[in-house]
Protein backbone atom coordinates (compact mmCIF):
# COMPACT_ATOMS: atom_id res chain seq x y z
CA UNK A 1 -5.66 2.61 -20.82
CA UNK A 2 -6.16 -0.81 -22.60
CA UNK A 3 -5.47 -4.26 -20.76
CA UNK A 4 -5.79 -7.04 -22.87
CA UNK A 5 -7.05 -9.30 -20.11
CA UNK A 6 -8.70 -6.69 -17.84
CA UNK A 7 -12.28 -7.34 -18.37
CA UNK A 8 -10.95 -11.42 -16.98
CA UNK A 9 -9.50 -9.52 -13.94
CA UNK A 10 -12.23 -7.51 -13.08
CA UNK A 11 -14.96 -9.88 -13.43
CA UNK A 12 -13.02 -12.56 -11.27
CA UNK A 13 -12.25 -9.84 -8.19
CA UNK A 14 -15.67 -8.32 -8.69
CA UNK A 15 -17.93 -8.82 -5.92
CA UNK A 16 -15.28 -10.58 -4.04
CA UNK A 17 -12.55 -8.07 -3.13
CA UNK A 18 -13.28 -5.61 -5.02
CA UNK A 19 -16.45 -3.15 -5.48
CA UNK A 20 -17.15 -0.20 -7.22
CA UNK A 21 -19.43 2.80 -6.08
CA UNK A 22 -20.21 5.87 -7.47
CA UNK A 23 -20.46 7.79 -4.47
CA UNK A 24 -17.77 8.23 -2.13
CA UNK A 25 -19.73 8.27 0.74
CA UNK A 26 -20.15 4.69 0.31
CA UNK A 27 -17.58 3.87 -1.44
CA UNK A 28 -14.42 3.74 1.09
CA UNK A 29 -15.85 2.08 4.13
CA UNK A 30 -13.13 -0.57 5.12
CA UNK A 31 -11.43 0.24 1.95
CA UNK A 32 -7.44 -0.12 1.74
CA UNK A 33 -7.06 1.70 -1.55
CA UNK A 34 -9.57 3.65 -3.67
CA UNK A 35 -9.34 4.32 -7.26
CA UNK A 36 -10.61 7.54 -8.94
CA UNK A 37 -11.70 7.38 -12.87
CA UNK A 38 -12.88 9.75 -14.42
CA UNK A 39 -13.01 12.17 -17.38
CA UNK A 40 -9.08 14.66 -17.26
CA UNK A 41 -10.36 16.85 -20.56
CA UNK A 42 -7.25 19.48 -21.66
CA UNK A 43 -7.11 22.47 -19.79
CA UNK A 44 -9.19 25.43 -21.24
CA UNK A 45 -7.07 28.31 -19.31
CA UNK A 46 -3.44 29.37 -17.94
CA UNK A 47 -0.35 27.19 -17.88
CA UNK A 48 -0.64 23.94 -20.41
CA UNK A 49 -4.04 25.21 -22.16
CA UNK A 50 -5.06 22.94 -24.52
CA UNK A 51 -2.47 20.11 -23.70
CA UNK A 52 -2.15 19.59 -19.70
CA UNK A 53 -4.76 17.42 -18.34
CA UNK A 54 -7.94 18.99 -16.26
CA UNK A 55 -7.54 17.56 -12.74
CA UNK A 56 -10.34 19.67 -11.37
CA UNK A 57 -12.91 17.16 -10.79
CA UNK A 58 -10.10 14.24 -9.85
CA UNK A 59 -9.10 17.01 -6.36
CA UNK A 60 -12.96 17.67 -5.95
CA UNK A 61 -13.80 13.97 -5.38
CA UNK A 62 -10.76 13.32 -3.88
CA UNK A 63 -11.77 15.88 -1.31
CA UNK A 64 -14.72 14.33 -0.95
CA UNK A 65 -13.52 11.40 -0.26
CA UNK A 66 -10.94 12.65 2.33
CA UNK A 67 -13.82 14.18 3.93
CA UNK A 68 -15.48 11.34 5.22
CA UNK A 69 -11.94 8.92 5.46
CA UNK A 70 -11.81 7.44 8.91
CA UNK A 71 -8.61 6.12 8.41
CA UNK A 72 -5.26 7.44 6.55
């Protein structure tokens, strides 16, 4: 993803409302939303090998996070 003025946005909202963590334990207390980014390498197996997108780690931390949600 490229955003020719993201870096601006981010370091404006940084620190005031918004934060980033790299564990989820910390990371969604009082949180509205919560964005995941990480590495989706091709699929090495079954349906869409070598073109679909690996969301194996993206459902493992989103687990993860659901895990210790207190809210919706």
């Amino acid at each position: 993803m490229y955003e020719l003025v993201l870096g601006e946005v981010v370091s404006e909202a940084q620190g005031g409302n918004l934060f980033f963590f790299y564990k989820s334990r910390r990371s969604n207390t009082g949180a509205d939303a919560i964005f995941i980014s990480m590495n989706t390498p091709a699929k090495t197996y079954g349906v869409g090998k070598g073109m679909a997108a690996n969301l194996k780690y993206i459902e493992l931390y989103a687990l993860q996070i659901a895990s210790v949600s207190t809210t919706d």
